[in-house]
C-alpha atoms as a PDB file:
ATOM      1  CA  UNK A   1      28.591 -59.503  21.201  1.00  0.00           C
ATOM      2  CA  UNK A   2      27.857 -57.327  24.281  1.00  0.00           C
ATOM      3  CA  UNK A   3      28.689 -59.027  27.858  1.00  0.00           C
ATOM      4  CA  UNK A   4      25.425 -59.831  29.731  1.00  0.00           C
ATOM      5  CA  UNK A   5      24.824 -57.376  33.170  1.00  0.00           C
ATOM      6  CA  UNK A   6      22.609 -57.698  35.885  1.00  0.00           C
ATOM      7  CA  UNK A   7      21.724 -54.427  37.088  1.00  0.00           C
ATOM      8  CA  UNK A   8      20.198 -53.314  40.266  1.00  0.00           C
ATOM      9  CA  UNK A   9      17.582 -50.761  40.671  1.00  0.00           C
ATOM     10  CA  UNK A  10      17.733 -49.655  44.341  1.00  0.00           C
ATOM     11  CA  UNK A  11      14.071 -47.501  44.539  1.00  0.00           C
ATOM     12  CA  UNK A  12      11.461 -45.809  47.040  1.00  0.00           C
ATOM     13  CA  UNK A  13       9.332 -45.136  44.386  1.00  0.00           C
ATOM     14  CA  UNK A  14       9.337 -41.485  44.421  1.00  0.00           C
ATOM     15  CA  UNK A  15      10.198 -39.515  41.078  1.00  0.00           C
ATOM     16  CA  UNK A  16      13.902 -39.221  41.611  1.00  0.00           C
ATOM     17  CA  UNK A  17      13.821 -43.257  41.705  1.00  0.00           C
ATOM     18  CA  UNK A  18      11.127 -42.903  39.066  1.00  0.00           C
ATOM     19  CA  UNK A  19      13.799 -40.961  36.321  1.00  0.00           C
ATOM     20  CA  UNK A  20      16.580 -43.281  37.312  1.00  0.00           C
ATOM     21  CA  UNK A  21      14.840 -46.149  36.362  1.00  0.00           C
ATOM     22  CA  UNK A  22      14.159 -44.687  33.183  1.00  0.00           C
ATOM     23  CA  UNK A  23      17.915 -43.582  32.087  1.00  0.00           C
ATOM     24  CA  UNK A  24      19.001 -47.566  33.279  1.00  0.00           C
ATOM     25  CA  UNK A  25      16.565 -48.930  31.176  1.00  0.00           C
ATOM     26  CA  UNK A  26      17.269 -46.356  28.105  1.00  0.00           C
ATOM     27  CA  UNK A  27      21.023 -47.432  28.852  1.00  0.00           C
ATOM     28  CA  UNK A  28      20.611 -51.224  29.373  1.00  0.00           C
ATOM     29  CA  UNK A  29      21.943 -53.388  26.249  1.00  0.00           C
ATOM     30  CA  UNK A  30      19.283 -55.854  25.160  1.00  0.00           C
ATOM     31  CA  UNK A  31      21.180 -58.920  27.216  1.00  0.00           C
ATOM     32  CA  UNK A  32      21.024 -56.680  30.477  1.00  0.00           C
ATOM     33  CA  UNK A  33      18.990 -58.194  33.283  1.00  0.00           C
ATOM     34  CA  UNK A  34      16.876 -55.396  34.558  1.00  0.00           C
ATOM     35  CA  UNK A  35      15.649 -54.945  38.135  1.00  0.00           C
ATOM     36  CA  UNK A  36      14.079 -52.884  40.192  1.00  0.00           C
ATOM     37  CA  UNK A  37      13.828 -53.156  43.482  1.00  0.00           C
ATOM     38  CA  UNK A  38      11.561 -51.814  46.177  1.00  0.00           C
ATOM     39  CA  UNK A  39      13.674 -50.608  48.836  1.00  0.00           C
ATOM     40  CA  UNK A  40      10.256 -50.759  51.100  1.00  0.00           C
ATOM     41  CA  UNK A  41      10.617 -54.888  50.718  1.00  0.00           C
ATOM     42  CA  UNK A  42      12.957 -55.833  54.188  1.00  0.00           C
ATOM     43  CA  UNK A  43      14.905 -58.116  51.856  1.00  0.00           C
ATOM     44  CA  UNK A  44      15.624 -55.687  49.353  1.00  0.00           C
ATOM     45  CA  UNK A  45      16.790 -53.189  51.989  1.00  0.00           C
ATOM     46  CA  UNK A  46      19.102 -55.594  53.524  1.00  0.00           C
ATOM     47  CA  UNK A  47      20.564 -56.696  49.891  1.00  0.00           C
ATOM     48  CA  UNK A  48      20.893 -52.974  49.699  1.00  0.00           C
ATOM     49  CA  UNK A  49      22.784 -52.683  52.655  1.00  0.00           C
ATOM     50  CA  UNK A  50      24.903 -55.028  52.386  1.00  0.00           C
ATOM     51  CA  UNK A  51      26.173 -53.462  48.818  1.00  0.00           C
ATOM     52  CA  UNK A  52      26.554 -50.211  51.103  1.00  0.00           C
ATOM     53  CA  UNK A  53      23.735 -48.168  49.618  1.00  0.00           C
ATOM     54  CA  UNK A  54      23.238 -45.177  51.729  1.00  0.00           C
ATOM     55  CA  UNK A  55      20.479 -43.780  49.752  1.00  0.00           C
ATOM     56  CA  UNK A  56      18.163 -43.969  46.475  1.00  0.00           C
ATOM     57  CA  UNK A  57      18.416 -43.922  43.962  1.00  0.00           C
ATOM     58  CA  UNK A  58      20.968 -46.596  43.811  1.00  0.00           C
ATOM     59  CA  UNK A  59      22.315 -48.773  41.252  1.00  0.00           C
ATOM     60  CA  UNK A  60      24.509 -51.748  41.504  1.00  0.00           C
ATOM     61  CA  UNK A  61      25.994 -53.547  38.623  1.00  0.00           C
ATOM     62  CA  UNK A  62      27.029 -56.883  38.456  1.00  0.00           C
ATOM     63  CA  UNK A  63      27.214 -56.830  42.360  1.00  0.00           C
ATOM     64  CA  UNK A  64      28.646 -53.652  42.834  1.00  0.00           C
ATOM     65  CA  UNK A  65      27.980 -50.948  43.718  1.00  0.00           C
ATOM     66  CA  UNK A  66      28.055 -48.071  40.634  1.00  0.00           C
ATOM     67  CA  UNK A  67      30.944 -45.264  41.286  1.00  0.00           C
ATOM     68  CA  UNK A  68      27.974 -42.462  41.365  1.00  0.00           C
ATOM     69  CA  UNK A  69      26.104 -44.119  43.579  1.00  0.00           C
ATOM     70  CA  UNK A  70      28.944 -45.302  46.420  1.00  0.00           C
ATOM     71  CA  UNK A  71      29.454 -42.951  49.569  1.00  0.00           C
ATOM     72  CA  UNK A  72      27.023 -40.770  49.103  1.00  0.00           C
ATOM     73  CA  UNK A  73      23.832 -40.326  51.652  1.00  0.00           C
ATOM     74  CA  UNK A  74      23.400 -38.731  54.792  1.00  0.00           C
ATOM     75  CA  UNK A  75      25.934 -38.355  57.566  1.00  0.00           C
ATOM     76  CA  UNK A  76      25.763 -37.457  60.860  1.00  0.00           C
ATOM     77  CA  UNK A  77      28.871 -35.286  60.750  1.00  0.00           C
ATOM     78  CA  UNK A  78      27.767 -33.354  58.016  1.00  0.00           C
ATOM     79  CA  UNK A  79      24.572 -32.591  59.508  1.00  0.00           C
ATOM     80  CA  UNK A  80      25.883 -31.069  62.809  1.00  0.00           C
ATOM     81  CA  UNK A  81      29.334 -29.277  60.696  1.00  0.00           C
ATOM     82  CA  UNK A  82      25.980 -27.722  58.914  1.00  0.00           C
ATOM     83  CA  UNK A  83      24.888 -26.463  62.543  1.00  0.00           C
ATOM     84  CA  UNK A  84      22.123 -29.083  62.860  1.00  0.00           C
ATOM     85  CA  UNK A  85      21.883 -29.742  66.545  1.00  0.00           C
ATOM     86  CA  UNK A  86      23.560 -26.662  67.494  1.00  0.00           C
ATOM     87  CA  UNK A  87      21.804 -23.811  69.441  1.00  0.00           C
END
């Protein structure tokens, strides 16, 4: 018997979130719970936040937040060591 997961789509909409929500739902067992969630809804952003998503596509199992989706997103640091904001 497969354990039952609830898994979090994190998505803009766009067809990067578009694919990802494909390969989770190719991937989910038949006693997954399935959901995607439209990152443009305030109270999906702030669930999203608070899971530390940085950017989407995101998925969060069970509550957390999946390893390939967890510190990843855009930084100020690494914009400026890229010479943004540098004459």
């Amino acid at each position: 018997m497969s354990m039952k997961h609830r898994v979090e789509v994190f998505s803009a909409g766009c067809p990067a979130c578009t694919d990802v929500v494909s390969l989770v739902q190719g991937l989910a067992c038949p006693s997954c719970e399935v959901d995607v969630l439209d990152m443009h809804d305030m109270e999906v952003a702030k669930r999203a936040k608070s899971l530390g998503v940085r950017s989407v596509p995101a998925v969060a199992i069970n509550g957390q937040l999946a390893s390939c989706c967890a510190g990843r997103g855009i930084d100020e640091a690494s914009l400026r060591a890229a010479g943004l904001g540098q004459s």
